[in-house]
Protein backbone atom coordinates (compact mmCIF):
# COMPACT_ATOMS: atom_id res chain seq x y z
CA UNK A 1 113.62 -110.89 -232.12
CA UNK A 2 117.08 -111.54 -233.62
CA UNK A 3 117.46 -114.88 -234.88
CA UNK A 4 120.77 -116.65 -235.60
CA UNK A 5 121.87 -119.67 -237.44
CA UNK A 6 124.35 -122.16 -235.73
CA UNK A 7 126.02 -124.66 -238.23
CA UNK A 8 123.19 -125.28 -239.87
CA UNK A 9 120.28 -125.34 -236.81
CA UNK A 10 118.14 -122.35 -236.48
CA UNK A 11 118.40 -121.16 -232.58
CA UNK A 12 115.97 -118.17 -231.68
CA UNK A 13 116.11 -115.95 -228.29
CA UNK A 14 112.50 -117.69 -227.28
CA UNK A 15 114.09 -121.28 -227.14
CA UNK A 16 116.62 -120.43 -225.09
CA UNK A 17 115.92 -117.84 -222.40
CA UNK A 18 118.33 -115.95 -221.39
CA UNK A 19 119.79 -117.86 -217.46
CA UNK A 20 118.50 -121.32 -218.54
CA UNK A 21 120.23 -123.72 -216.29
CA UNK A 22 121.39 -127.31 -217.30
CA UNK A 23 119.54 -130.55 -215.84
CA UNK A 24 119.56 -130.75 -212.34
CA UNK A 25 122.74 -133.12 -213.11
CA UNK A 26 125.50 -131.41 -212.67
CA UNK A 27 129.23 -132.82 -213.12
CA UNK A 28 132.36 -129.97 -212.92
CA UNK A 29 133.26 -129.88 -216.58
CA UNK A 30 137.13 -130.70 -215.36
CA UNK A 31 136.14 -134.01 -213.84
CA UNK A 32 133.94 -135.85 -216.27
CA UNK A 33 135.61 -139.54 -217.12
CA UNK A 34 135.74 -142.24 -219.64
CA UNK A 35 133.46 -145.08 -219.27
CA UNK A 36 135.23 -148.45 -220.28
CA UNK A 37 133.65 -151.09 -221.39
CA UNK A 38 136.10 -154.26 -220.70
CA UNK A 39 133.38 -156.39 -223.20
CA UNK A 40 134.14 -154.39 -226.22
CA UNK A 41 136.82 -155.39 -228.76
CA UNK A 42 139.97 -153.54 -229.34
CA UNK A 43 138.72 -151.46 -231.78
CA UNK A 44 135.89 -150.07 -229.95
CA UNK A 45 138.79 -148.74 -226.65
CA UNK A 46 140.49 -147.44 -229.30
CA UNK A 47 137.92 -145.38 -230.89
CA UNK A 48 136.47 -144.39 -226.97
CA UNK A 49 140.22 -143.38 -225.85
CA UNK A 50 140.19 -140.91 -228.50
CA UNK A 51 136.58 -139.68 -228.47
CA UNK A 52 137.35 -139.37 -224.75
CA UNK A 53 140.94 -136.91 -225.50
CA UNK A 54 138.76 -134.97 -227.67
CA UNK A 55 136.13 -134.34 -225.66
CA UNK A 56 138.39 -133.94 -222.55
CA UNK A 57 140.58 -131.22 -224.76
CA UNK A 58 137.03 -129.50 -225.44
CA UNK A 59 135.98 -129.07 -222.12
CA UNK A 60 139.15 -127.78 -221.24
CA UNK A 61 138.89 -125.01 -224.31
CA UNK A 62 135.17 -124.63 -222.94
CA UNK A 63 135.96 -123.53 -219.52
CA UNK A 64 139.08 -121.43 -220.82
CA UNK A 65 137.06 -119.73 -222.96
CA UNK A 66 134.75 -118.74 -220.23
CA UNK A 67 136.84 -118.03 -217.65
CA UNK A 68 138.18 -115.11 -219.93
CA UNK A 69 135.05 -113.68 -220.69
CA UNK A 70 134.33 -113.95 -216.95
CA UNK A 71 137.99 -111.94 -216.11
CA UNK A 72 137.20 -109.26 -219.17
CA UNK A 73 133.47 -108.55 -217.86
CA UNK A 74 134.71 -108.63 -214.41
CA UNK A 75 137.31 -105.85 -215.10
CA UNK A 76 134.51 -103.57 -215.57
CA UNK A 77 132.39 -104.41 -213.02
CA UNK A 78 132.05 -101.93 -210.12
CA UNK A 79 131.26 -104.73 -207.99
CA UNK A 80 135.14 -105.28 -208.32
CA UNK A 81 137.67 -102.72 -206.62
CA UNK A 82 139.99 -103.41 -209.05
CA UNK A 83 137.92 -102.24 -212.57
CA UNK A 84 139.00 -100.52 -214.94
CA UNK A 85 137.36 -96.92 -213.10
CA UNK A 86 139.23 -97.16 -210.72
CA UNK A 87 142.69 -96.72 -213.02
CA UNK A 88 142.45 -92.91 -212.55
CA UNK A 89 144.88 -90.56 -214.26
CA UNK A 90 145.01 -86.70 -214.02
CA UNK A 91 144.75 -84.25 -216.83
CA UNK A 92 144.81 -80.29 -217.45
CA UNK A 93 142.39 -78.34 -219.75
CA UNK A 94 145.15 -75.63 -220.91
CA UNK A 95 148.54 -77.40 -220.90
CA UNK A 96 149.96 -74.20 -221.61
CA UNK A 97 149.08 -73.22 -218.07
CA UNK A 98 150.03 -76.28 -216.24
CA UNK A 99 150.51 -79.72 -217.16
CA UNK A 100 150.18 -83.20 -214.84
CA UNK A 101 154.40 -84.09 -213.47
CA UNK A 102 153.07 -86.67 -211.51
CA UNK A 103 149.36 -89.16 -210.54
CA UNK A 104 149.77 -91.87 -208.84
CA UNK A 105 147.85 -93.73 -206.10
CA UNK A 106 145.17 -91.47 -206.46
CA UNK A 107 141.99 -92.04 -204.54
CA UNK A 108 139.01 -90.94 -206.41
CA UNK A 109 137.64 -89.02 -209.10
CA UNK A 110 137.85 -85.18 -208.42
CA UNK A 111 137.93 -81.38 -210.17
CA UNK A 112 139.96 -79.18 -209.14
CA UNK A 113 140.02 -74.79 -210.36
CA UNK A 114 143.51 -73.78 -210.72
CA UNK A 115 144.29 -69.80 -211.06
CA UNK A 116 148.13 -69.28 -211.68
CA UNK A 117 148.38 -65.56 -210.07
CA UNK A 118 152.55 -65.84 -210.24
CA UNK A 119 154.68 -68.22 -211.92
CA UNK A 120 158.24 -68.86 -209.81
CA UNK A 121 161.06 -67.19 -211.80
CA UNK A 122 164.98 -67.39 -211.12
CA UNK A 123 167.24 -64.28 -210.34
CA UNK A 124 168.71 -63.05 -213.61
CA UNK A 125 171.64 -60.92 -213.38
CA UNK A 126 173.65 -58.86 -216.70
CA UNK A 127 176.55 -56.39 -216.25
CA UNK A 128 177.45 -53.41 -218.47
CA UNK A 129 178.47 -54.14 -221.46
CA UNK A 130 182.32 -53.33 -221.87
CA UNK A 131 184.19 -53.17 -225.17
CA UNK A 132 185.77 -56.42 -225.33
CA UNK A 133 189.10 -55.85 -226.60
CA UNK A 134 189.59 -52.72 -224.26
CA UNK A 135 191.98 -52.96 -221.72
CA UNK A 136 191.01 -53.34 -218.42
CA UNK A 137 190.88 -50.03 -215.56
CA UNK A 138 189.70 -51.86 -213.16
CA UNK A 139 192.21 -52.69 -210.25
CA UNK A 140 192.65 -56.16 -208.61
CA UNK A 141 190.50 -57.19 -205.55
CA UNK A 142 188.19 -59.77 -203.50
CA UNK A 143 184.77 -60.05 -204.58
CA UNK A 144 182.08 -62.02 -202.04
CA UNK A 145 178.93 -63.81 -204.02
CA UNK A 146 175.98 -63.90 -201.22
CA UNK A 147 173.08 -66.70 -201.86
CA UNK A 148 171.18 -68.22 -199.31
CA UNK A 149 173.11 -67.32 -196.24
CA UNK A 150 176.12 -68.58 -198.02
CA UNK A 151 179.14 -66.48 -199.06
CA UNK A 152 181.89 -67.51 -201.74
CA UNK A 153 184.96 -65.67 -202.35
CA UNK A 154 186.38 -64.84 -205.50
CA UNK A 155 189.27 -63.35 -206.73
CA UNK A 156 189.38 -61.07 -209.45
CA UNK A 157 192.86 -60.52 -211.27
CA UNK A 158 192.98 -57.51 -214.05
CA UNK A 159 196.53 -57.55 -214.19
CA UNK A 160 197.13 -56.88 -218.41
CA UNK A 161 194.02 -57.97 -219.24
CA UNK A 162 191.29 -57.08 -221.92
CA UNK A 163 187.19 -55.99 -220.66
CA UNK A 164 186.56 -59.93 -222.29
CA UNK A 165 189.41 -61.54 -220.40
CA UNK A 166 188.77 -60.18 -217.41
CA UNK A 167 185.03 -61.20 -217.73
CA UNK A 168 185.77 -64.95 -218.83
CA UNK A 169 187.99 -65.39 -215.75
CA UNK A 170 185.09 -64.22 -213.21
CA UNK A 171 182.73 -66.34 -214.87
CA UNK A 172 185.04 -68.96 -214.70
CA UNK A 173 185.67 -68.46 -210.78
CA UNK A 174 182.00 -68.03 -210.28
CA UNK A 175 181.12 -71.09 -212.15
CA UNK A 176 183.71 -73.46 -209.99
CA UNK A 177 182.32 -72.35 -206.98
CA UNK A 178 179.12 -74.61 -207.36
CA UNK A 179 176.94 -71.74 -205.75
CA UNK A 180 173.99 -72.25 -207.96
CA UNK A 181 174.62 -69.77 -210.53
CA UNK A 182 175.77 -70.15 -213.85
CA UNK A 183 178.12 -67.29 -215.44
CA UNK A 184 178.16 -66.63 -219.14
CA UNK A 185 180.27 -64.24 -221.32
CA UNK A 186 178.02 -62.95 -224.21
CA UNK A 187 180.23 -61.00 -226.58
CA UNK A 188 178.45 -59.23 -229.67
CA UNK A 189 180.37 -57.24 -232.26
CA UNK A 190 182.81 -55.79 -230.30
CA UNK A 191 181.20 -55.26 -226.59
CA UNK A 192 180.81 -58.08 -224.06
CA UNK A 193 179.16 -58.82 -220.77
CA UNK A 194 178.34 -61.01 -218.35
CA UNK A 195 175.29 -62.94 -217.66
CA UNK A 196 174.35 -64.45 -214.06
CA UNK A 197 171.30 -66.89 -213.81
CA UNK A 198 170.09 -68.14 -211.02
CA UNK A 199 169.66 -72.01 -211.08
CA UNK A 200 166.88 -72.49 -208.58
CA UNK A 201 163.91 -70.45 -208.71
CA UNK A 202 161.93 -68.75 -205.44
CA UNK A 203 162.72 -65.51 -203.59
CA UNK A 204 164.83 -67.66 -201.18
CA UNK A 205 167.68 -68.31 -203.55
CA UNK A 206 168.72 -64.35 -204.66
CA UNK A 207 172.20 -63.53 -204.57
CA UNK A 208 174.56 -60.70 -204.45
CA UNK A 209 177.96 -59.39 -204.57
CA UNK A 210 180.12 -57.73 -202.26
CA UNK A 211 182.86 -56.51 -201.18
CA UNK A 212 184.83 -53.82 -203.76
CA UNK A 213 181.93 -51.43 -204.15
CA UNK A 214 183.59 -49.61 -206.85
CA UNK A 215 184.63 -52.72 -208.91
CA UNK A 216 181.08 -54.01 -208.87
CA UNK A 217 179.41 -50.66 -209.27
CA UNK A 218 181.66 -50.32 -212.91
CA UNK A 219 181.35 -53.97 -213.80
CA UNK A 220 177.19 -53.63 -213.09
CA UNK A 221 177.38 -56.87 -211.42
CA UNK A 222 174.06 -56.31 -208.86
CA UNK A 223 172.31 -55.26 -212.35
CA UNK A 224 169.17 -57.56 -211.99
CA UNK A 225 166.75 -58.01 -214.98
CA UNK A 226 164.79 -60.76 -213.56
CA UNK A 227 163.73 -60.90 -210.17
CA UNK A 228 163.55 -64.26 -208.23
CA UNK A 229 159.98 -65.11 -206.93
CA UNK A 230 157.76 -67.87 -205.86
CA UNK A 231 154.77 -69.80 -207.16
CA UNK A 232 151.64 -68.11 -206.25
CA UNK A 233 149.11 -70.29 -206.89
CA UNK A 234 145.15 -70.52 -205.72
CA UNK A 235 143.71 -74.49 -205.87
CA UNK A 236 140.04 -74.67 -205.53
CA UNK A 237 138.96 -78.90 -205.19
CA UNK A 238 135.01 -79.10 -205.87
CA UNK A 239 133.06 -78.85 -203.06
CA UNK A 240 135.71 -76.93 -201.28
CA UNK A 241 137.15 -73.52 -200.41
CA UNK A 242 140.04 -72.41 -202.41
CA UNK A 243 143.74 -72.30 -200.70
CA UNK A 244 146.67 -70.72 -202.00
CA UNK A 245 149.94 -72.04 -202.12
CA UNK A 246 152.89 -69.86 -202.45
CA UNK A 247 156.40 -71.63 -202.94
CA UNK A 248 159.77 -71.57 -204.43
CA UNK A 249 159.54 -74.07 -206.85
CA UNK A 250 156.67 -74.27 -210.01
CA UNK A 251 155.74 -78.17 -209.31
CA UNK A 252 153.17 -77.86 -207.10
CA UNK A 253 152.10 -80.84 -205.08
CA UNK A 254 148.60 -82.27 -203.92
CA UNK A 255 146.89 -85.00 -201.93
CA UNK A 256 150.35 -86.10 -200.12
CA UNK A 257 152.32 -86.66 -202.55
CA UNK A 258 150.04 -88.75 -205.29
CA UNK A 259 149.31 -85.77 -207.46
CA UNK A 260 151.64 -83.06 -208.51
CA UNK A 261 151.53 -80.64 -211.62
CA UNK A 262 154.16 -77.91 -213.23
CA UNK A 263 152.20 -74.62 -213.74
CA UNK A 264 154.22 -72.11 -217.06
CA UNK A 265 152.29 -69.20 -216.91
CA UNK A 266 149.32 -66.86 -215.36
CA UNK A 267 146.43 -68.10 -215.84
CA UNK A 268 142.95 -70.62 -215.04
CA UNK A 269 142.43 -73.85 -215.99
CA UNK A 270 140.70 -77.11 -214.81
CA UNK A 271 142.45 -80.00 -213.44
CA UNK A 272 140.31 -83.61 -213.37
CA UNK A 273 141.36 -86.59 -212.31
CA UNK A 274 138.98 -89.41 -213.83
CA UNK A 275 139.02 -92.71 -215.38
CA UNK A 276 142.06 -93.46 -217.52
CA UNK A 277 140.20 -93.53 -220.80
CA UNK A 278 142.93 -95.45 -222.68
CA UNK A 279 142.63 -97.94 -220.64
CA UNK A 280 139.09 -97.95 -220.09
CA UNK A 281 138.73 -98.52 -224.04
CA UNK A 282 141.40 -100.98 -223.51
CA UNK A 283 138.97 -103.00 -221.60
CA UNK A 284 135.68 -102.51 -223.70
CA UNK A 285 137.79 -103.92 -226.78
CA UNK A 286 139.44 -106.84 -224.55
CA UNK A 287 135.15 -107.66 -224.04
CA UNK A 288 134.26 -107.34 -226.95
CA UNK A 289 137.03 -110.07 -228.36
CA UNK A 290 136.39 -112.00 -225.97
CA UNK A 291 133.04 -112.16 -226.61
CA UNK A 292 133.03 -112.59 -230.25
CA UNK A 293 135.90 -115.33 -229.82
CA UNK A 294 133.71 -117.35 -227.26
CA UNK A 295 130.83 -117.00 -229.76
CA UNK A 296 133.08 -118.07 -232.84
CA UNK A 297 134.12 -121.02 -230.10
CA UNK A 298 130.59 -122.47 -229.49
CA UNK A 299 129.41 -121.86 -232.87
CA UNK A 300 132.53 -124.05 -233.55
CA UNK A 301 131.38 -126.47 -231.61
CA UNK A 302 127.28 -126.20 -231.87
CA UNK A 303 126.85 -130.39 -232.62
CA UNK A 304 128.75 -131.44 -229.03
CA UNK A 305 126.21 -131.22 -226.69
CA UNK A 306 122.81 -130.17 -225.94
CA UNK A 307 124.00 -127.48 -223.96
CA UNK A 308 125.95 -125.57 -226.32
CA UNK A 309 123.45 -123.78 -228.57
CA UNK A 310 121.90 -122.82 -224.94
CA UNK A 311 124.67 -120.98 -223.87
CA UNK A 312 125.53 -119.32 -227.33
CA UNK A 313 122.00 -118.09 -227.40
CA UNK A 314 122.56 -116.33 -224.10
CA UNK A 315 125.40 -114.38 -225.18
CA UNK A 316 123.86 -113.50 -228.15
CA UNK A 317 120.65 -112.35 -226.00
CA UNK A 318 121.33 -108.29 -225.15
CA UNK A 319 122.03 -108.29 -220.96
CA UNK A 320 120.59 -104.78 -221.11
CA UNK A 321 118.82 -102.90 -224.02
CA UNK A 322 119.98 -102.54 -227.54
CA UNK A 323 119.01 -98.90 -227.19
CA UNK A 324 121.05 -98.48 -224.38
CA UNK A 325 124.00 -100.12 -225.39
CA UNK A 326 123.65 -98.11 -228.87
CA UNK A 327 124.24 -95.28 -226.87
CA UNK A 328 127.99 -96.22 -225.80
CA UNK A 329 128.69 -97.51 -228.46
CA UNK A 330 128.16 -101.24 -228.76
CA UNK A 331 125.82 -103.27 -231.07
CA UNK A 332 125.07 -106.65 -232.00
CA UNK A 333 125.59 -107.79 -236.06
CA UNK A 334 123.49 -110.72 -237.58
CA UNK A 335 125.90 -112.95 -236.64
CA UNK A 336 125.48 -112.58 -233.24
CA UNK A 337 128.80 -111.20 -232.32
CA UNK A 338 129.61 -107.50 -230.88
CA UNK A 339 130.35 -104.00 -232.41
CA UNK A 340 131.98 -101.44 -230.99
CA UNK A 341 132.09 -97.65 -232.03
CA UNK A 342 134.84 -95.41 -230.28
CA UNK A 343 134.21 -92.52 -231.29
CA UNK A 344 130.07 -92.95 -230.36
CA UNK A 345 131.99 -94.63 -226.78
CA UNK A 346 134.24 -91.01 -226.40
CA UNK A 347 131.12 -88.95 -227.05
CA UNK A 348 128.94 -90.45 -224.31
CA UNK A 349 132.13 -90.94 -222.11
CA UNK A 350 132.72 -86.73 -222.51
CA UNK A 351 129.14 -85.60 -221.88
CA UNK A 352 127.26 -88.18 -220.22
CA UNK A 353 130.41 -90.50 -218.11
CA UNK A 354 127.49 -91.95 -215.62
CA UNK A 355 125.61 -93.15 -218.57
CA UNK A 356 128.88 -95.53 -219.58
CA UNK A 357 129.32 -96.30 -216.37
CA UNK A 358 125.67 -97.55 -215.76
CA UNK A 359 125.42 -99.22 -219.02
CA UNK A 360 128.59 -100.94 -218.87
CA UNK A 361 129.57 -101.47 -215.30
CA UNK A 362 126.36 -101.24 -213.48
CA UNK A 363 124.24 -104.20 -211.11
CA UNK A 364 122.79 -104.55 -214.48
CA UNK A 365 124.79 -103.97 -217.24
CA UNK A 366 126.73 -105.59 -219.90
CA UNK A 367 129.53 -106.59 -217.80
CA UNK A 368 127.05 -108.40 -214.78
CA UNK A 369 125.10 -109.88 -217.33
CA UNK A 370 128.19 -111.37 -219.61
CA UNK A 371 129.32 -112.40 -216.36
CA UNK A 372 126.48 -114.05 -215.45
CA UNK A 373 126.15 -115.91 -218.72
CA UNK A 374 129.66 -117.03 -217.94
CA UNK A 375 129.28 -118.34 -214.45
CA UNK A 376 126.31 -120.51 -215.50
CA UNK A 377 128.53 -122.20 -218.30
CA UNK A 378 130.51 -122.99 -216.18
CA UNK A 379 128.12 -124.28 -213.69
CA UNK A 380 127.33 -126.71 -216.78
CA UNK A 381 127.00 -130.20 -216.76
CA UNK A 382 130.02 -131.60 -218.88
CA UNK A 383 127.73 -134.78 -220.09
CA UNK A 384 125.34 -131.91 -221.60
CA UNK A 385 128.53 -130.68 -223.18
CA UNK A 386 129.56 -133.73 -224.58
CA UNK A 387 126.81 -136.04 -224.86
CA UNK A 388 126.88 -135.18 -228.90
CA UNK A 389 130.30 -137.07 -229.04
CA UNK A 390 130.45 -139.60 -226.13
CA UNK A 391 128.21 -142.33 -227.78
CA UNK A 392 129.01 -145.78 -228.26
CA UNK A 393 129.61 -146.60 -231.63
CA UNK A 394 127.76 -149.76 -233.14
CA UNK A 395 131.28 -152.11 -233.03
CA UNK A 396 129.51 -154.97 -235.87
CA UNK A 397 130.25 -151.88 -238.51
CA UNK A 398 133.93 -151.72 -239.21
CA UNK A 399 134.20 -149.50 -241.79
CA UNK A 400 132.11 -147.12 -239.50
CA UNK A 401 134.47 -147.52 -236.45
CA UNK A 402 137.62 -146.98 -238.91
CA UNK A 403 136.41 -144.30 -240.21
CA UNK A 404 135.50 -142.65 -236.61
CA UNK A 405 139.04 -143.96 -235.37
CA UNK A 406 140.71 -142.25 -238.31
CA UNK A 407 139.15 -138.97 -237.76
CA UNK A 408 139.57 -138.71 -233.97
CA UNK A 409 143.02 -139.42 -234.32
């Protein structure tokens, strides 16, 4: 049995079971009141007005103190719909197959088998390659660029005009048409062509030109060296049959809207959607200081009241075993306050998640039985709070009453 010394008065686990209640008196620790006594001197209402600002300051701090340990358990309890396990986030096993674009809202914890059989590619385009200071042979005419049931006209001019001129212009007109392709002239040494990429990927946006057969037959511009084609992808949840989804664009999108991913290349890989672990930890460590503070607090404050070194025994009293909090992480030192160990946390969290859960968030856990301890302190009586600073002082002693006055001032 652990036993703890608190400023200077040895408190063991056996005097102070764990759920002790106060006396059957029970005042809320907000409303307790000075008691004047109209008989006693000036002195002595001096003295009590104080003593009566410091103990009313106290029990303010008190129930403060408590009411945060109460909100940090409480963010881990399951009994609340808001705790920290239900903050879900998504994540992929092989990023390099397809990473998380978007998780929000999401619902539950799930798995989910992806198999990448296609990723969706853009149209690529690239003409001959002409010498680029050459003059041009080919003669004047209307050109027609075809993509999704749209066609733009464009006029090519090769009026005294080099291979590369004539190539910068029709990239040029291409490019001012907005039709979703961008047109580049690559010259290197002395040859040039012309590059056409697609800007939107999926079999529905290919394009083509018409019109002078011969012009684009000598330019090459039909020459395709990357076929446009859609997402093929097959999305197994656990539990359920696979469906494949086959689409223009590589974000695929799940669960209407609340979950969405990018896939980059063939391939399988796992997709889970489970507790946001940062901010799980987040909360452990916002318990954990708020536990040690609220220990550091009463420990502060051992000599105010009868109740005190109760309720700083219960928190230093394990809510479930030591064993079992060891497990996730979390130990008590001699000195009553809490330990926690990440990485031990991580390990348990990756192999064993139900165990953490349990342990922390359980019916009876760590967070229930913190916030038990909690709700009974503040259940307290404030005269068992207080009743260590709240007596009268003996008024025939002056130097006694100065001194008091002095100090509570």
């Amino acid at each position: 049995m652990r036993q703890m010394t608190i400023n200077a008065v040895n408190h063991s686990f056996g005097s102070y079971p764990h759920g002790m209640y106060a006396s059957a008196q029970r005042l809320p620790v907000t409303q307790v009141r000075p008691v004047y006594n109209h008989a006693n001197n000036y002195r002595y209402n001096l003295y009590s007005n104080a003593m009566y600002s410091g103990s009313k300051l106290f029990l303010k701090q008190f129930e403060n103190q408590f009411r945060s340990l109460m909100t940090a358990s409480n963010h881990l309890s399951l009994a609340n719909p808001q705790n920290a396990w239900n903050n879900l986030s998504a994540k992929t096993a092989d990023a390099s197959v397809a990473t998380i674009t978007n998780a929000q809202y999401l619902k539950q914890p799930a798995q989910y088998q992806l198999d990448v059989q296609q990723v969706a590619e853009a149209q690529v385009n690239q003409s001959k390659q002409l010498d680029s200071q050459s003059p041009s042979t080919l003669s004047a005419s209307q050109l027609a660029l075809n993509i999704n049931g749209k066609q733009y006209h464009i006029g090519l001019d090769t009026t005294r005009k080099s291979n590369e001129q004539v190539l910068s212009d029709l990239a040029h007109s291409i490019n001012s048409q907005q039709a979703g392709i961008t047109a580049e002239v690559i010259t290197k040494a002395n040859s040039s062509y012309l590059q056409l990429s697609g800007q939107q990927t999926g079999i529905a946006n290919q394009f083509n030109f018409s019109g002078n057969a011969h012009v684009i037959s000598q330019l090459g511009l039909n020459q395709v060296t990357q076929q446009s084609q859609n997402a093929i992808v097959s999305v197994a949840m656990q539990g359920h049959s696979a469906q494949t989804i086959e689409q223009a664009s590589n974000n695929i999108i799940l669960d209407s809207y609340r979950l969405s991913f990018n896939v980059h290349k063939t391939g399988k890989t796992a997709l889970v959607i489970e507790a946001d672990q940062d901010q799980l930890i987040q909360s452990v460590k916002s318990l954990v200081s708020t536990h040690n503070d609220t220990i550091q607090f009463l420990n502060d404050n051992a000599d105010r009241g009868v109740a005190i070194p109760k309720h700083l025994a219960n928190l230093i009293l394990p809510p479930i075993s030591e064993q079992s909090m060891a497990s996730i992480g979390l130990s008590y030192k001699d000195d009553g306050t809490l330990a926690f160990d990440e990485q031990r946390f991580m390990t348990t969290l990756g192999k064993r998640p139900e165990i953490v859960k349990s342990a922390l968030s359980g019916n009876y856990s760590i967070s229930s039985g913190f916030t038990s301890d909690a709700q009974k302190a503040l259940q307290e009586s404030a005269i068992q709070l207080i009743n260590g600073t709240t007596s009268t002082p003996n008024t025939t002693d002056n130097s006694q009453t100065q001194q008091n006055i002095s100090q509570q001032l």
